[in-house]
PDB file of N, CA and C in Angstrom:
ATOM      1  N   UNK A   1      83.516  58.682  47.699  1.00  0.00           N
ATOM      2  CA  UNK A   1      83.246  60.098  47.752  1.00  0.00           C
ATOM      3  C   UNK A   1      84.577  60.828  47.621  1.00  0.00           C
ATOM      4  N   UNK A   2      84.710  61.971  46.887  1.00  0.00           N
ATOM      5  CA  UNK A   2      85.654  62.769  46.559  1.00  0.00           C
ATOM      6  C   UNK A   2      86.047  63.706  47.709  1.00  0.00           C
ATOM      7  N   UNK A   3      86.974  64.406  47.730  1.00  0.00           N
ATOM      8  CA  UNK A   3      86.984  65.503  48.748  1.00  0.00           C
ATOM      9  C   UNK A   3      88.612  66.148  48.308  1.00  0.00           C
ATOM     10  N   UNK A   4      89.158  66.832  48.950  1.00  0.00           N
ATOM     11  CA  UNK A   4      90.292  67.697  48.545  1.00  0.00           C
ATOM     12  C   UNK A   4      90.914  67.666  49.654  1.00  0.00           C
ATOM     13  N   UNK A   5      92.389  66.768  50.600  1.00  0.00           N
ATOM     14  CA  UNK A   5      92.725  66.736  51.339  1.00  0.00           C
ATOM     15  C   UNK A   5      94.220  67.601  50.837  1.00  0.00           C
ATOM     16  N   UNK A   6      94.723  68.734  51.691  1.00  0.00           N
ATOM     17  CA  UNK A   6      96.091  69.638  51.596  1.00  0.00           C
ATOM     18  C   UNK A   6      96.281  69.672  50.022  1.00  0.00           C
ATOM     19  N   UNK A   7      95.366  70.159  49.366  1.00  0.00           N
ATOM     20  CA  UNK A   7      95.323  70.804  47.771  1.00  0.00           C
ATOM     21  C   UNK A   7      94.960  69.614  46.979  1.00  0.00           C
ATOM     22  N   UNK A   8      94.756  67.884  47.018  1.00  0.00           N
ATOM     23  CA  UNK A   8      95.198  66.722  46.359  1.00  0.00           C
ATOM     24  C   UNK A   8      93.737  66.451  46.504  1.00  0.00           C
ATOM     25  N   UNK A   9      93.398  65.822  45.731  1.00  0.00           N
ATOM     26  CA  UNK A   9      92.147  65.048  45.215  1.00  0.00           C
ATOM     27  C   UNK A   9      92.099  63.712  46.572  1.00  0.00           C
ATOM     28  N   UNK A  10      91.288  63.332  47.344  1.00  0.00           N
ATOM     29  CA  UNK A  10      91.254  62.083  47.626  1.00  0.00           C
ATOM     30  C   UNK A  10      90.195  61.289  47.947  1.00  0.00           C
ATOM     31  N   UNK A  11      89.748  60.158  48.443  1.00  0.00           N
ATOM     32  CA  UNK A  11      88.918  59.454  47.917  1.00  0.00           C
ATOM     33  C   UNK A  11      88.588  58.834  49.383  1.00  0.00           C
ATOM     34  N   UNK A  12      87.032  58.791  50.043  1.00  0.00           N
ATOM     35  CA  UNK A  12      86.833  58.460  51.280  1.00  0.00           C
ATOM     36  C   UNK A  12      85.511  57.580  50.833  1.00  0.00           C
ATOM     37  N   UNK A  13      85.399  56.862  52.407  1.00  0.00           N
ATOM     38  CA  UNK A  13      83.782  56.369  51.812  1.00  0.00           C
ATOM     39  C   UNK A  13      82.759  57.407  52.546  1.00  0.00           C
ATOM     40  N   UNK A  14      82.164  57.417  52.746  1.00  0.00           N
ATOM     41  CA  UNK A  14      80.485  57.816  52.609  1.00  0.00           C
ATOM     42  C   UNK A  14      80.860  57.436  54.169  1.00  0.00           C
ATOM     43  N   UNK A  15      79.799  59.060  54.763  1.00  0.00           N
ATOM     44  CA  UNK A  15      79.843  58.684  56.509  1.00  0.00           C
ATOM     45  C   UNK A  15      81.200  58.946  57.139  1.00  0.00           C
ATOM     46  N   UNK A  16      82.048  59.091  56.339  1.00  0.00           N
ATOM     47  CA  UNK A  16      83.615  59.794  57.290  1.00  0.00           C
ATOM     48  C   UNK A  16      83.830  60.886  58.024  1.00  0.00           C
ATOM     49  N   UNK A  17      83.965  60.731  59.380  1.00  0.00           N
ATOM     50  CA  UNK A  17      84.418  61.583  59.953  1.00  0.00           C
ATOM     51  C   UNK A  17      85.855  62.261  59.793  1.00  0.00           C
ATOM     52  N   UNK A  18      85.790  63.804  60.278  1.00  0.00           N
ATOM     53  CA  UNK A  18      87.410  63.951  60.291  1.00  0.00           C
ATOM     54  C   UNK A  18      88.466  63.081  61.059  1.00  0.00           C
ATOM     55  N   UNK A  19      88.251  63.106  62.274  1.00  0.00           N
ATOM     56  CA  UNK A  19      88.514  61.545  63.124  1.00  0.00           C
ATOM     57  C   UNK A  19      88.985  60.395  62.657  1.00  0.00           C
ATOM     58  N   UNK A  20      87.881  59.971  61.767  1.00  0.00           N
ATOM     59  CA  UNK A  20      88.447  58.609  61.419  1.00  0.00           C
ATOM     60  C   UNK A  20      89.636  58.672  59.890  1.00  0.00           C
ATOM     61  N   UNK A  21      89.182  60.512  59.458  1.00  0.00           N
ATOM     62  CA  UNK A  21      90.510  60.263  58.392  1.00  0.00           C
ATOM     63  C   UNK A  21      91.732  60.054  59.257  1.00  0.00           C
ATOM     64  N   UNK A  22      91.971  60.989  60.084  1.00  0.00           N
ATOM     65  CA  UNK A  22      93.126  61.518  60.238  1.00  0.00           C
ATOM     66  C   UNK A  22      93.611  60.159  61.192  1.00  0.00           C
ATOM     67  N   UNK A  23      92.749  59.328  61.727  1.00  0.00           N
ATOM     68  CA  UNK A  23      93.490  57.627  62.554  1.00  0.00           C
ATOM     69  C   UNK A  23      93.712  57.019  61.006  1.00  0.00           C
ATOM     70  N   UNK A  24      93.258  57.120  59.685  1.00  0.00           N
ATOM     71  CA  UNK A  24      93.678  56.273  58.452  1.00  0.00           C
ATOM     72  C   UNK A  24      94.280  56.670  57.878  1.00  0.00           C
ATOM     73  N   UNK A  25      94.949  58.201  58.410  1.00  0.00           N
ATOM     74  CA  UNK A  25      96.172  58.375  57.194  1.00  0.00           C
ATOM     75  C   UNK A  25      97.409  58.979  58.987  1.00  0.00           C
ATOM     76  N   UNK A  26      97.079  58.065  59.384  1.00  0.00           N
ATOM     77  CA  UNK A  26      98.038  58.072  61.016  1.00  0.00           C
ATOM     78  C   UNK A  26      98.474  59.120  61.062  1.00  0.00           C
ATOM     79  N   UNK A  27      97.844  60.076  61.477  1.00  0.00           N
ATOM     80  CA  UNK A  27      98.067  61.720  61.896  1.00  0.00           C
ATOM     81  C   UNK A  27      97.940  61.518  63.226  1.00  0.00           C
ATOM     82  N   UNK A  28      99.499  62.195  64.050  1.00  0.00           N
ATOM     83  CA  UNK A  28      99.524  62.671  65.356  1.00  0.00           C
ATOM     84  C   UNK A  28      98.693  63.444  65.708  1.00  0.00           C
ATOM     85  N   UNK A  29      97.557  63.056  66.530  1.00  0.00           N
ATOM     86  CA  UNK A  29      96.312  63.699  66.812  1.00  0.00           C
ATOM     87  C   UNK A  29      96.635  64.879  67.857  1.00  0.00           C
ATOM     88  N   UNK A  30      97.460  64.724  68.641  1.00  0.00           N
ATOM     89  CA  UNK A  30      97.554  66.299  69.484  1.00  0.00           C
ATOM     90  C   UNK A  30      98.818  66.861  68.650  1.00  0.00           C
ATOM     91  N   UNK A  31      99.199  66.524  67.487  1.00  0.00           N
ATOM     92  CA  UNK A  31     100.441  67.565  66.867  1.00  0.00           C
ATOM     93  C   UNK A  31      99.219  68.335  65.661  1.00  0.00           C
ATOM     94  N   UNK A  32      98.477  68.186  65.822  1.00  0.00           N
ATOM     95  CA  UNK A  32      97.648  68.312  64.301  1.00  0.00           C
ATOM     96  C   UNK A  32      96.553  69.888  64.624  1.00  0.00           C
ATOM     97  N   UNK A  33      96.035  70.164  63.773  1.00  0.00           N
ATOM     98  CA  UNK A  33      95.644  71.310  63.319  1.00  0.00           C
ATOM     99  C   UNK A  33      94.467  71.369  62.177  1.00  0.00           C
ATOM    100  N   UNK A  34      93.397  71.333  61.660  1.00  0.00           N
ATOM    101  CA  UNK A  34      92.843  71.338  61.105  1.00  0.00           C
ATOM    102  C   UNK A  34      91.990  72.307  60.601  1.00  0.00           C
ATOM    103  N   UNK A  35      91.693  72.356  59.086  1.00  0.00           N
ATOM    104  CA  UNK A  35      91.072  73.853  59.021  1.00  0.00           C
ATOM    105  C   UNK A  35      90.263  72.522  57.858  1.00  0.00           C
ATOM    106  N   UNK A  36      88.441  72.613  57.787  1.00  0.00           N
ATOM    107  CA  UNK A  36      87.297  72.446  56.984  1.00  0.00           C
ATOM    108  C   UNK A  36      86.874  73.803  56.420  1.00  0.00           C
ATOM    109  N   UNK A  37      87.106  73.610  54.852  1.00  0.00           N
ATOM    110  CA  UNK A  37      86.535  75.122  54.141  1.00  0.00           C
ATOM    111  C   UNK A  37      86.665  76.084  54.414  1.00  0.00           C
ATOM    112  N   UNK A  38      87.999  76.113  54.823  1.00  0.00           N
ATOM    113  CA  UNK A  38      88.633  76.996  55.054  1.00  0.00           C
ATOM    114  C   UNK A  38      88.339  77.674  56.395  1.00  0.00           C
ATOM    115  N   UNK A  39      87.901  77.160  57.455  1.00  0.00           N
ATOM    116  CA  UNK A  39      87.833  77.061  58.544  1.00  0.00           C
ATOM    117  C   UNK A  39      88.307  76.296  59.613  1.00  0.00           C
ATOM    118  N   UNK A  40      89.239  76.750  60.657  1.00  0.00           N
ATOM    119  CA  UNK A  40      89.525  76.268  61.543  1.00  0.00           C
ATOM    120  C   UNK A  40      88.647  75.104  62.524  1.00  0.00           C
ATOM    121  N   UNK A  41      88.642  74.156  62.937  1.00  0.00           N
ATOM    122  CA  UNK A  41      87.413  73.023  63.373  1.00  0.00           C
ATOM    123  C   UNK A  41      88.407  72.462  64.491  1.00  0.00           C
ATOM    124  N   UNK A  42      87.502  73.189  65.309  1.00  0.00           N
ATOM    125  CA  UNK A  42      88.128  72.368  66.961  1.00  0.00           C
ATOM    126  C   UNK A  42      87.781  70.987  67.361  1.00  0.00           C
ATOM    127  N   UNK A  43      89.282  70.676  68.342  1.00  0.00           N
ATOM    128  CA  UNK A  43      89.774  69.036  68.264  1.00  0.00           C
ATOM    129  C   UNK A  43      88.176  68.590  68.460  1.00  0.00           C
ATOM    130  N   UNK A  44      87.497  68.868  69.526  1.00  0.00           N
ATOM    131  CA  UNK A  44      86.713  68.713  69.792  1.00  0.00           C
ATOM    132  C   UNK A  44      85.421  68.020  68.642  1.00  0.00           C
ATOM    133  N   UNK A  45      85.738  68.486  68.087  1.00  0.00           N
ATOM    134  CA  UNK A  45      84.218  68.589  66.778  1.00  0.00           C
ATOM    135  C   UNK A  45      84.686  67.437  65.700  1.00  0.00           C
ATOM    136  N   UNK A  46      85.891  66.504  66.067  1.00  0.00           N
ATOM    137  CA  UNK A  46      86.451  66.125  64.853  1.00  0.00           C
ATOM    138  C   UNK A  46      86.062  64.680  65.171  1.00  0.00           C
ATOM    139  N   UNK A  47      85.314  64.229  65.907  1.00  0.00           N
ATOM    140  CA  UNK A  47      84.858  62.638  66.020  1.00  0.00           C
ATOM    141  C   UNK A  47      83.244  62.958  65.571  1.00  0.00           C
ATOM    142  N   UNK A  48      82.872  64.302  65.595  1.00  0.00           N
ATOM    143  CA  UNK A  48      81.360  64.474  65.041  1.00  0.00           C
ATOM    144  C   UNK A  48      81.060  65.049  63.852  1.00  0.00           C
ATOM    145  N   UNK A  49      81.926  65.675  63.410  1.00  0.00           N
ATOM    146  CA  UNK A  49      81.943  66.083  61.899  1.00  0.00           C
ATOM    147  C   UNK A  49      82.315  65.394  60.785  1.00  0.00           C
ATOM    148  N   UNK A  50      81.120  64.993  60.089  1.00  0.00           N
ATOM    149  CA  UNK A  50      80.825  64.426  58.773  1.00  0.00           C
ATOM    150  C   UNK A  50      81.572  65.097  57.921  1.00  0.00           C
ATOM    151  N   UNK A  51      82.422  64.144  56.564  1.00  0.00           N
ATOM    152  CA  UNK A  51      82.851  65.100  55.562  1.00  0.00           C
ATOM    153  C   UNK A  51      81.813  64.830  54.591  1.00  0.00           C
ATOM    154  N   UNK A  52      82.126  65.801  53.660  1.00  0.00           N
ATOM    155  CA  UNK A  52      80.822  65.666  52.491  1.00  0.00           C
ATOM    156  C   UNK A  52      81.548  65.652  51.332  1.00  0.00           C
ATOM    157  N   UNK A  53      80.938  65.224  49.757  1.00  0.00           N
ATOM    158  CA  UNK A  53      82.105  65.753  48.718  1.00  0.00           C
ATOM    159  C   UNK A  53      81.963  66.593  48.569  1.00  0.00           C
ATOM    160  N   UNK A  54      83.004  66.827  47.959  1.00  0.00           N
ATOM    161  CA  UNK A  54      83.917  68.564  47.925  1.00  0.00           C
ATOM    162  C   UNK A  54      84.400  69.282  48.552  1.00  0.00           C
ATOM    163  N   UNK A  55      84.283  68.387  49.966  1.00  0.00           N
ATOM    164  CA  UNK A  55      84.838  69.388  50.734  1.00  0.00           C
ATOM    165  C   UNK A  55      86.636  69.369  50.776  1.00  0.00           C
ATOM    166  N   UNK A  56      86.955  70.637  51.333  1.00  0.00           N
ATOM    167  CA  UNK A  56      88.572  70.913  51.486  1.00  0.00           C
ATOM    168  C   UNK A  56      89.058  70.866  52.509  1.00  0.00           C
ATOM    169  N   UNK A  57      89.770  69.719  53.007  1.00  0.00           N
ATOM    170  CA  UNK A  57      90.329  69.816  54.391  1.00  0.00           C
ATOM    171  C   UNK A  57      91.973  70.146  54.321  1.00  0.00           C
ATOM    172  N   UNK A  58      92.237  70.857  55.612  1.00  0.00           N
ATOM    173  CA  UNK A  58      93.754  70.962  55.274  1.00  0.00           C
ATOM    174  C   UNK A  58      94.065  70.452  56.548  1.00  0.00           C
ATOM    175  N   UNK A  59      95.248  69.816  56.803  1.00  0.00           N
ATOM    176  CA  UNK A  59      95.898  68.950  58.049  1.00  0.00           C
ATOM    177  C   UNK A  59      97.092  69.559  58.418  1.00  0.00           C
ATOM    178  N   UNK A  60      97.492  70.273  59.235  1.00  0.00           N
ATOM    179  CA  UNK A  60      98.722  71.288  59.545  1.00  0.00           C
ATOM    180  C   UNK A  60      99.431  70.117  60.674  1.00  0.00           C
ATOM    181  N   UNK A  61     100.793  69.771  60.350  1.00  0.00           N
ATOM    182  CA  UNK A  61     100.808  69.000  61.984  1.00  0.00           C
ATOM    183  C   UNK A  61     102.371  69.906  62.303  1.00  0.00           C
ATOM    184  N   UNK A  62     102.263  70.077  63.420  1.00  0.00           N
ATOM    185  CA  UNK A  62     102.936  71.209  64.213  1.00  0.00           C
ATOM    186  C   UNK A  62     104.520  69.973  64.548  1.00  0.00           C
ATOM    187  N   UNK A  63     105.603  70.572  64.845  1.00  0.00           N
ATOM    188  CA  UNK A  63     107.199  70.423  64.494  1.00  0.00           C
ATOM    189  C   UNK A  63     107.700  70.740  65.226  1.00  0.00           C
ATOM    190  N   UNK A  64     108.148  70.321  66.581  1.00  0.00           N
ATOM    191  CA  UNK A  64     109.619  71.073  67.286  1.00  0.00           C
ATOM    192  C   UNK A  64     110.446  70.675  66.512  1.00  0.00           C
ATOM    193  N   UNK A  65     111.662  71.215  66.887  1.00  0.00           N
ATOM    194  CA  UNK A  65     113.153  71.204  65.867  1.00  0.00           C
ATOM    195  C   UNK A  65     113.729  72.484  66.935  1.00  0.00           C
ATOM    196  N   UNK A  66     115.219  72.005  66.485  1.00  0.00           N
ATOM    197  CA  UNK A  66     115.706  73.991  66.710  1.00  0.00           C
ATOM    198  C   UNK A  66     117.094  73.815  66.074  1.00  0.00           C
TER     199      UNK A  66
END
């Protein structure tokens, strides 16, 4: 299944949660940020939300520095 991860074409199977992308492309789960179709999707909702194709996810992961 197709989908659009941070502007890029990418390729999931069938039945993916946001959850299980973001443990397969090893995203710091409390540095992270997520917006589905252009909507913001709380941490909460991200072990129960199905992706579908076409959809657009964007993955923001947050940075101290100074």
């Amino acid at each position: 299944m197709q989908i659009v991860v941070n502007g890029e074409p990418h390729k999931i199977p069938t039945k993916c949660t946001v959850f299980q992308l973001l443990e397969d492309k090893a995203v710091t789960l409390k540095a992270a940020a997520i917006e589905l179709n252009g909507k913001i999707l709380k941490q909460e909702l991200w072990q129960t939300t199905t992706l579908s194709a076409g959809d657009s996810l964007e993955i923001l992961i947050f940075m101290g520095g100074g």
